[in-house]
C-alpha atoms as a PDB file:
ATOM      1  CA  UNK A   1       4.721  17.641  -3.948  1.00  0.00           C
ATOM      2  CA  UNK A   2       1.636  19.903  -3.385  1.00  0.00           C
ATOM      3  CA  UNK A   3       2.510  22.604  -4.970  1.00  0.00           C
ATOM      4  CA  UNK A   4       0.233  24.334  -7.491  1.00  0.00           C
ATOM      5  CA  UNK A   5       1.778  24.987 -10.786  1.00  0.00           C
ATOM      6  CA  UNK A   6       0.924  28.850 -11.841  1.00  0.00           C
ATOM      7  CA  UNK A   7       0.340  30.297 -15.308  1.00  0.00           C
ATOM      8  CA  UNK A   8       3.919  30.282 -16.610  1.00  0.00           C
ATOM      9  CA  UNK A   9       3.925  26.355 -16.718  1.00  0.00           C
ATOM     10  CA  UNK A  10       3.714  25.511 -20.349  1.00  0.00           C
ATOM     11  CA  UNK A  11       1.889  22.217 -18.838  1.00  0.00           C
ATOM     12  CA  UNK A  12      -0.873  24.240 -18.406  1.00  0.00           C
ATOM     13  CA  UNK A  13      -0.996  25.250 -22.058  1.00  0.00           C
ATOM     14  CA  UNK A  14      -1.343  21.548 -22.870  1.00  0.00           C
ATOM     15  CA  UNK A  15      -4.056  19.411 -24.151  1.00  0.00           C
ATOM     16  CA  UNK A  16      -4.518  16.921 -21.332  1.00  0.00           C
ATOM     17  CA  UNK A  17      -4.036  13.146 -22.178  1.00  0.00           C
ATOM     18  CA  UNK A  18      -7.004  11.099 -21.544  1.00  0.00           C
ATOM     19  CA  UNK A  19      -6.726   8.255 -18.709  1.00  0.00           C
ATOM     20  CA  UNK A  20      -7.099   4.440 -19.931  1.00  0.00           C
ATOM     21  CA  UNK A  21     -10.135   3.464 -18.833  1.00  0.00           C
ATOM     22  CA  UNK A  22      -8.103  -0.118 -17.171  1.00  0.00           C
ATOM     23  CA  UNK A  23      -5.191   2.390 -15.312  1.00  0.00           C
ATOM     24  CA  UNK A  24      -8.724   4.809 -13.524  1.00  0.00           C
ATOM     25  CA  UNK A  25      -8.110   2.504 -10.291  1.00  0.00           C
ATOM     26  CA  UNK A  26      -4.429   2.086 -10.680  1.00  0.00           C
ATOM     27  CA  UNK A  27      -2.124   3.153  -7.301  1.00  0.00           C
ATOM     28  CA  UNK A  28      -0.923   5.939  -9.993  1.00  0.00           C
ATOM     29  CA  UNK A  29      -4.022   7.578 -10.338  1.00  0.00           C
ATOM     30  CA  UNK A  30      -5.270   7.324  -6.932  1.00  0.00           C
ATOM     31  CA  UNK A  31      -1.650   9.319  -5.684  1.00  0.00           C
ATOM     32  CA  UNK A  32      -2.453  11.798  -8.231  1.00  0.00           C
ATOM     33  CA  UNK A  33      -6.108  11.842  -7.035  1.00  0.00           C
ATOM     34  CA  UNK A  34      -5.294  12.673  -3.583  1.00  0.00           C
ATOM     35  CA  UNK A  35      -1.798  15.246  -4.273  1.00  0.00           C
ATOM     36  CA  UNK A  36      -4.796  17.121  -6.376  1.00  0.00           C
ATOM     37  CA  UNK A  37      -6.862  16.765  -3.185  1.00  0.00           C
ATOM     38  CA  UNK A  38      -3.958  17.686  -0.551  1.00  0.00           C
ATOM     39  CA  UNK A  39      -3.614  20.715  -2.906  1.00  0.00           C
ATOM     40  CA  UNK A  40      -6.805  22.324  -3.023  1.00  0.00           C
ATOM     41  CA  UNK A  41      -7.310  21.465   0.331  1.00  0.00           C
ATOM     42  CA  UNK A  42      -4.263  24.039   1.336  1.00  0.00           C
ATOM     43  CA  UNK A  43      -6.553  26.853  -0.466  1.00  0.00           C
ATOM     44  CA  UNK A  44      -9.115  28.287   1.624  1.00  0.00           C
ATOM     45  CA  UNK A  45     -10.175  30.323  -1.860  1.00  0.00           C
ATOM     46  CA  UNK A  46     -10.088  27.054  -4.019  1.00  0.00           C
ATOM     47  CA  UNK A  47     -13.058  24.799  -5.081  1.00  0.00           C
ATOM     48  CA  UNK A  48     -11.970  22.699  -7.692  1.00  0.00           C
ATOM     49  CA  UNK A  49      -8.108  21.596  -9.216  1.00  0.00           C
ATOM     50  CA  UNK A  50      -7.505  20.006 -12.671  1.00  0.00           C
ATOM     51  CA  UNK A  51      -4.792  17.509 -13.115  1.00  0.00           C
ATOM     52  CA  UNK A  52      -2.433  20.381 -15.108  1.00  0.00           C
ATOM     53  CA  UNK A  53      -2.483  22.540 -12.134  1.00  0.00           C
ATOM     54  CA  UNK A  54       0.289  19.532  -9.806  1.00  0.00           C
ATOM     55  CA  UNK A  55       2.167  19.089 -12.967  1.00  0.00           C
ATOM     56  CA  UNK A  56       0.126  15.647 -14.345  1.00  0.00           C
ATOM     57  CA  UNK A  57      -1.277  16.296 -17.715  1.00  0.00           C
ATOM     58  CA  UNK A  58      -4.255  14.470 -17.453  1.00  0.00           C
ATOM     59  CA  UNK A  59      -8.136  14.479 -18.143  1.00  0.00           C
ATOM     60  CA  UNK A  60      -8.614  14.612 -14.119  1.00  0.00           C
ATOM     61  CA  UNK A  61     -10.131  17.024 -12.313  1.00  0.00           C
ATOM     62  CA  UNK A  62     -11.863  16.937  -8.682  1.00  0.00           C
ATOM     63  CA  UNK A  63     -14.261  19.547  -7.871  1.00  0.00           C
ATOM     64  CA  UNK A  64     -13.986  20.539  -3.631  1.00  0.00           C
ATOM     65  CA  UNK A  65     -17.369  19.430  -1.319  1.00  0.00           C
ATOM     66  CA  UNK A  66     -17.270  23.484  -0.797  1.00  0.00           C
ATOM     67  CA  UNK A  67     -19.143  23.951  -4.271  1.00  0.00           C
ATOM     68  CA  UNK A  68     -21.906  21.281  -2.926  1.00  0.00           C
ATOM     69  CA  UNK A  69     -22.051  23.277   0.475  1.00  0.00           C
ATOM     70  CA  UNK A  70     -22.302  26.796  -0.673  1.00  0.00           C
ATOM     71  CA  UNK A  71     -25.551  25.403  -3.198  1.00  0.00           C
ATOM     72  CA  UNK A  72     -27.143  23.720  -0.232  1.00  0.00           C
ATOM     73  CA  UNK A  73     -27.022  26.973   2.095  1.00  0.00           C
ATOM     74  CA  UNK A  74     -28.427  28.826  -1.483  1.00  0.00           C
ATOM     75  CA  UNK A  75     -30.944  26.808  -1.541  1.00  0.00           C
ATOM     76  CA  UNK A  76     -32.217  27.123   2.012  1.00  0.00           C
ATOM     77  CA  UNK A  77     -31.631  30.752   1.818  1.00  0.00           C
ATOM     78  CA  UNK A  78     -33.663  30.911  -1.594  1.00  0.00           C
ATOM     79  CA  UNK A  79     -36.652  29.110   0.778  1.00  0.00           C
ATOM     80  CA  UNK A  80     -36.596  32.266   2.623  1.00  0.00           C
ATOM     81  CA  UNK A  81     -34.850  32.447   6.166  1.00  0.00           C
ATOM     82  CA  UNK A  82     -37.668  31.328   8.202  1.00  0.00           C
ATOM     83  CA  UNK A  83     -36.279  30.297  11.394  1.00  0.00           C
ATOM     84  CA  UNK A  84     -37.783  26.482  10.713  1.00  0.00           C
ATOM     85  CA  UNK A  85     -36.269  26.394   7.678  1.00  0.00           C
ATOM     86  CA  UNK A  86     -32.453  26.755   9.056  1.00  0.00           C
ATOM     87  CA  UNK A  87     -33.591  24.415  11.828  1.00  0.00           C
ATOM     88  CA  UNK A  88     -34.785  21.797   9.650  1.00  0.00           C
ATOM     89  CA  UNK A  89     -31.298  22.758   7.146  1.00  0.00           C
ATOM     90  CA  UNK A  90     -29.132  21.939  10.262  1.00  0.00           C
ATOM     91  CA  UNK A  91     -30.778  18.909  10.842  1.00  0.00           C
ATOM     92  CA  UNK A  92     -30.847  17.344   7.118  1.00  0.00           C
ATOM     93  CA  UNK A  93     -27.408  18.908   6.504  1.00  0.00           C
ATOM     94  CA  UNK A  94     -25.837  16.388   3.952  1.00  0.00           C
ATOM     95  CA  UNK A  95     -22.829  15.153   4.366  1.00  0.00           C
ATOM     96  CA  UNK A  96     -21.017  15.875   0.702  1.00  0.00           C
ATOM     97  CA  UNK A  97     -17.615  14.807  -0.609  1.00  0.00           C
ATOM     98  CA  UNK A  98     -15.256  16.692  -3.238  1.00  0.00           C
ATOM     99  CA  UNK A  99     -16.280  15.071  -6.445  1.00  0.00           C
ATOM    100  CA  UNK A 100     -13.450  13.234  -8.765  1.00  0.00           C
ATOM    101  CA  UNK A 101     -14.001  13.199 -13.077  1.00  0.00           C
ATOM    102  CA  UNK A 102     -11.952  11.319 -15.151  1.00  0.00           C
ATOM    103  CA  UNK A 103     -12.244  12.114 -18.805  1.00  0.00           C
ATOM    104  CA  UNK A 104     -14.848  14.775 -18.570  1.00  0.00           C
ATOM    105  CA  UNK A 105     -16.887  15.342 -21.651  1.00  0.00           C
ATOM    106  CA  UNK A 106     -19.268  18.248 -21.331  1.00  0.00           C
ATOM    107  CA  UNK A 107     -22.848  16.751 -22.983  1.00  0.00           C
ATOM    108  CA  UNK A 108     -24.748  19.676 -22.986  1.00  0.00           C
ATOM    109  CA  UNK A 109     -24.466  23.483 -21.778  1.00  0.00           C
ATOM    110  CA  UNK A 110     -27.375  26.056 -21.669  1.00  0.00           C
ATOM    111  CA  UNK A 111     -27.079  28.563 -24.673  1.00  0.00           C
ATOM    112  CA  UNK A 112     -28.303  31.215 -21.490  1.00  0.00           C
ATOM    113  CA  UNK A 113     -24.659  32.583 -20.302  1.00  0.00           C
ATOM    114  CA  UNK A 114     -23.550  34.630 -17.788  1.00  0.00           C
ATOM    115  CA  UNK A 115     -20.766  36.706 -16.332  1.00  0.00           C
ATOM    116  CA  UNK A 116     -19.344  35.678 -13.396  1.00  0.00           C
ATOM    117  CA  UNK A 117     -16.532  36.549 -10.957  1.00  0.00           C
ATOM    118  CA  UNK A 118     -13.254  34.169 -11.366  1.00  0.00           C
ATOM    119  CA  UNK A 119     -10.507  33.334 -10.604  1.00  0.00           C
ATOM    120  CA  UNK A 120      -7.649  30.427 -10.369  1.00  0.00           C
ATOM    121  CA  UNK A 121      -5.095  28.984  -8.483  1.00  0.00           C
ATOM    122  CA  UNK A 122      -2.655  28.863 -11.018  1.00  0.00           C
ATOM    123  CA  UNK A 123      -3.262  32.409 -11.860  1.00  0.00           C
ATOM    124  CA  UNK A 124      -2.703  33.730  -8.217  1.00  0.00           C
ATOM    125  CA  UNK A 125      -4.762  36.891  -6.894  1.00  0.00           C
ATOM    126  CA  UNK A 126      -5.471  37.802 -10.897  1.00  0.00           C
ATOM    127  CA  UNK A 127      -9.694  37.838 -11.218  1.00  0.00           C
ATOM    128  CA  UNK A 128     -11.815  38.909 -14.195  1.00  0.00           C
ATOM    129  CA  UNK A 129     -15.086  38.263 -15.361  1.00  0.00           C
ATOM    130  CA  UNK A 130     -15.849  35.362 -17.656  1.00  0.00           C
ATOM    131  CA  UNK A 131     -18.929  34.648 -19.511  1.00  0.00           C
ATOM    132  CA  UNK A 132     -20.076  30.993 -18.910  1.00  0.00           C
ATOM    133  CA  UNK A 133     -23.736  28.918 -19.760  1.00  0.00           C
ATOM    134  CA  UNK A 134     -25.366  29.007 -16.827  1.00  0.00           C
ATOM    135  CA  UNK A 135     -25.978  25.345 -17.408  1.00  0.00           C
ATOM    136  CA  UNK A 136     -23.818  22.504 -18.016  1.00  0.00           C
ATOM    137  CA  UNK A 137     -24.254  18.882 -18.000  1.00  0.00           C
ATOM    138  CA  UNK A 138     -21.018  16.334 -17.680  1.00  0.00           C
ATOM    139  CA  UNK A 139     -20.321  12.797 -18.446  1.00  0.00           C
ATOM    140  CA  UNK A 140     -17.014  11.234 -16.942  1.00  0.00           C
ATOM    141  CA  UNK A 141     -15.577   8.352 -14.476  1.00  0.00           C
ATOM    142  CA  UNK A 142     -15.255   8.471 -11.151  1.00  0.00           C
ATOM    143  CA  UNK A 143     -11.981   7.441  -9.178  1.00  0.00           C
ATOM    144  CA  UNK A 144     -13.849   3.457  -9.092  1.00  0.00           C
ATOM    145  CA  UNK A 145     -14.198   3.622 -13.053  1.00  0.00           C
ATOM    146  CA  UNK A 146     -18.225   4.066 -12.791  1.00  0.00           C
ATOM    147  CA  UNK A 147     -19.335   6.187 -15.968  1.00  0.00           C
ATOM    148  CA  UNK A 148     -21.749   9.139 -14.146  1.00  0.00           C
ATOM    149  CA  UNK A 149     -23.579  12.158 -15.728  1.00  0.00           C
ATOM    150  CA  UNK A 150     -23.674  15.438 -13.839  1.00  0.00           C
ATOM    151  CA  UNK A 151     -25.569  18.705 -13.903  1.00  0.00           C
ATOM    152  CA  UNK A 152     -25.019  21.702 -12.385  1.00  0.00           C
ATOM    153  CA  UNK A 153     -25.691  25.713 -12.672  1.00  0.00           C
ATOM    154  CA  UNK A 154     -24.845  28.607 -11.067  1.00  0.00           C
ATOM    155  CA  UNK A 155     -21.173  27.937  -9.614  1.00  0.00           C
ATOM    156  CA  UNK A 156     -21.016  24.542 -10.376  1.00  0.00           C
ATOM    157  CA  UNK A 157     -21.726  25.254 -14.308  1.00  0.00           C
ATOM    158  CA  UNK A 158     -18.860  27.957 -13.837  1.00  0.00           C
ATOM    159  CA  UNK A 159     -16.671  25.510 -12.118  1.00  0.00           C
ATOM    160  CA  UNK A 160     -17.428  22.767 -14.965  1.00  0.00           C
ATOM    161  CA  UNK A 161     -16.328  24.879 -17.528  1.00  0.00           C
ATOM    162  CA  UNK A 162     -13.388  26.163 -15.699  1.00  0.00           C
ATOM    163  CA  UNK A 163     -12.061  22.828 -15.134  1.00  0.00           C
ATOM    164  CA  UNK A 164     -12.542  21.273 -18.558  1.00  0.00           C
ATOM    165  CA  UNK A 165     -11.137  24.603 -20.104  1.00  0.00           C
ATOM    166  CA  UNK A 166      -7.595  23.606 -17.819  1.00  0.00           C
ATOM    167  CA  UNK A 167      -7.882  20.014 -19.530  1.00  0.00           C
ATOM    168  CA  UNK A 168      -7.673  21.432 -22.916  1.00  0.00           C
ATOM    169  CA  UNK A 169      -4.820  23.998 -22.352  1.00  0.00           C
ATOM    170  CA  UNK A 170      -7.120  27.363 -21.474  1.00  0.00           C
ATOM    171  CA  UNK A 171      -6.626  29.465 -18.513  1.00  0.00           C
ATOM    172  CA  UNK A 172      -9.729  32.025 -17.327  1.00  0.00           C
ATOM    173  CA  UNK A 173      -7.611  34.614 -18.618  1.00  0.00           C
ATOM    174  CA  UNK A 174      -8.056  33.644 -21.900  1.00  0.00           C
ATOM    175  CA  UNK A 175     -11.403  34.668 -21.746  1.00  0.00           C
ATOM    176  CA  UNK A 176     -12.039  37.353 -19.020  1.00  0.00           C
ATOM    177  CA  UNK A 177     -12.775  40.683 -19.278  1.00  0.00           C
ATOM    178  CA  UNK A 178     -11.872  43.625 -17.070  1.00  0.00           C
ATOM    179  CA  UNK A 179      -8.665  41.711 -15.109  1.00  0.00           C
ATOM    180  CA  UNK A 180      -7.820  43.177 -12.116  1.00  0.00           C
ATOM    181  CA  UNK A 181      -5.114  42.003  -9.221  1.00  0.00           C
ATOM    182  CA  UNK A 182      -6.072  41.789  -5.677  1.00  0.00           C
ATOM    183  CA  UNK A 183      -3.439  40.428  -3.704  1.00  0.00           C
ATOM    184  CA  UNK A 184      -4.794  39.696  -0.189  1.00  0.00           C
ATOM    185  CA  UNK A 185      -3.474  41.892   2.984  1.00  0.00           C
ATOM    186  CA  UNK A 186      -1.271  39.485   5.503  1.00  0.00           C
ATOM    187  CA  UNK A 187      -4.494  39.596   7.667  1.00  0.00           C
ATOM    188  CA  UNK A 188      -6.551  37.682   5.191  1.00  0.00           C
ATOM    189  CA  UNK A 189      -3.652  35.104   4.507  1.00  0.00           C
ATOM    190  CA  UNK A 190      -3.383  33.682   7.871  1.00  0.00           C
END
């Protein structure tokens, strides 16, 4: 089952239950792990799932290697598009892999906010603008039960926030501003 659950869900309106540190590399997990992954994958739009959104109410969510992508190309482009600088892009292009936390705990966020563009995947084709720090710093487990810290801003920061805010029963809608509904033409589905 791959299917992502969408706003009516009461699961979604749940406080997630956090994962026993001894079950994080248990054959439960890692199916839920990779039905999270198997779902976003299936969105083109999608770059990061919480546990909630296939029905398990757990602390787990797994942010897409799409987030990591689009900041690398940023960055390059923020070097200026110098025809060496692409070149040399191309060839140092990391390879990067969607990300998995268990038990997030956001350790610090920058008081500096901004309004962004989002939307969800359990809130199909609704999007609204959500104020978020522009910083935000994480502490959780990966999917081998290592402890990690990570920092991100920009879309990542958003994406943090996003994801945590699933884990404790809050969808963007919550908190956006100016909602509007865009459903996509049949063109731009296939």
């Amino acid at each position: 089952m791959n299917e992502i659950v969408q706003k009516e869900n009461k699961i979604l309106r749940n406080i997630s239950k956090e994962v026993p540190i001894e079950d994080i590399k248990s054959r439960r997990i890692e199916i839920i792990i990779r039905r999270m992954v198997k779902a976003l994958n299936t969105q083109e739009d999608g770059v990061a799932i919480a546990a909630p959104q296939i029905g398990e109410s757990l602390r787990i969510f797994v942010v897409s290697k799409k987030i990591f992508e689009i900041m690398e190309v940023e960055k390059t482009k923020s070097k200026g598009s110098k025809r060496e600088n692409i070149e040399a892009f191309e060839k140092e292009k990391t390879e990067f892999k969607d990300m998995v936390f268990i038990n997030p705990e956001i350790l610090k966020q920058s008081k500096k906010q901004m309004l962004t563009e989002e939307g969800c995947l359990s809130v199909r084709w609704l999007y609204g603008k959500v104020k978020r720090s522009e910083k935000t710093s994480v502490r959780a487990y990966d999917e081998d039960g290592k402890s990690f810290t990570l920092g991100g801003s920009g879309l990542l920061s958003q994406a943090l926030q996003h994801e945590i805010d699933h884990l404790n029963g809050i969808l963007f809608i919550d908190k956006a501003i100016n909602l509007k509904e865009m459903i996509p033409t049949k063109e731009k589905i296939k």
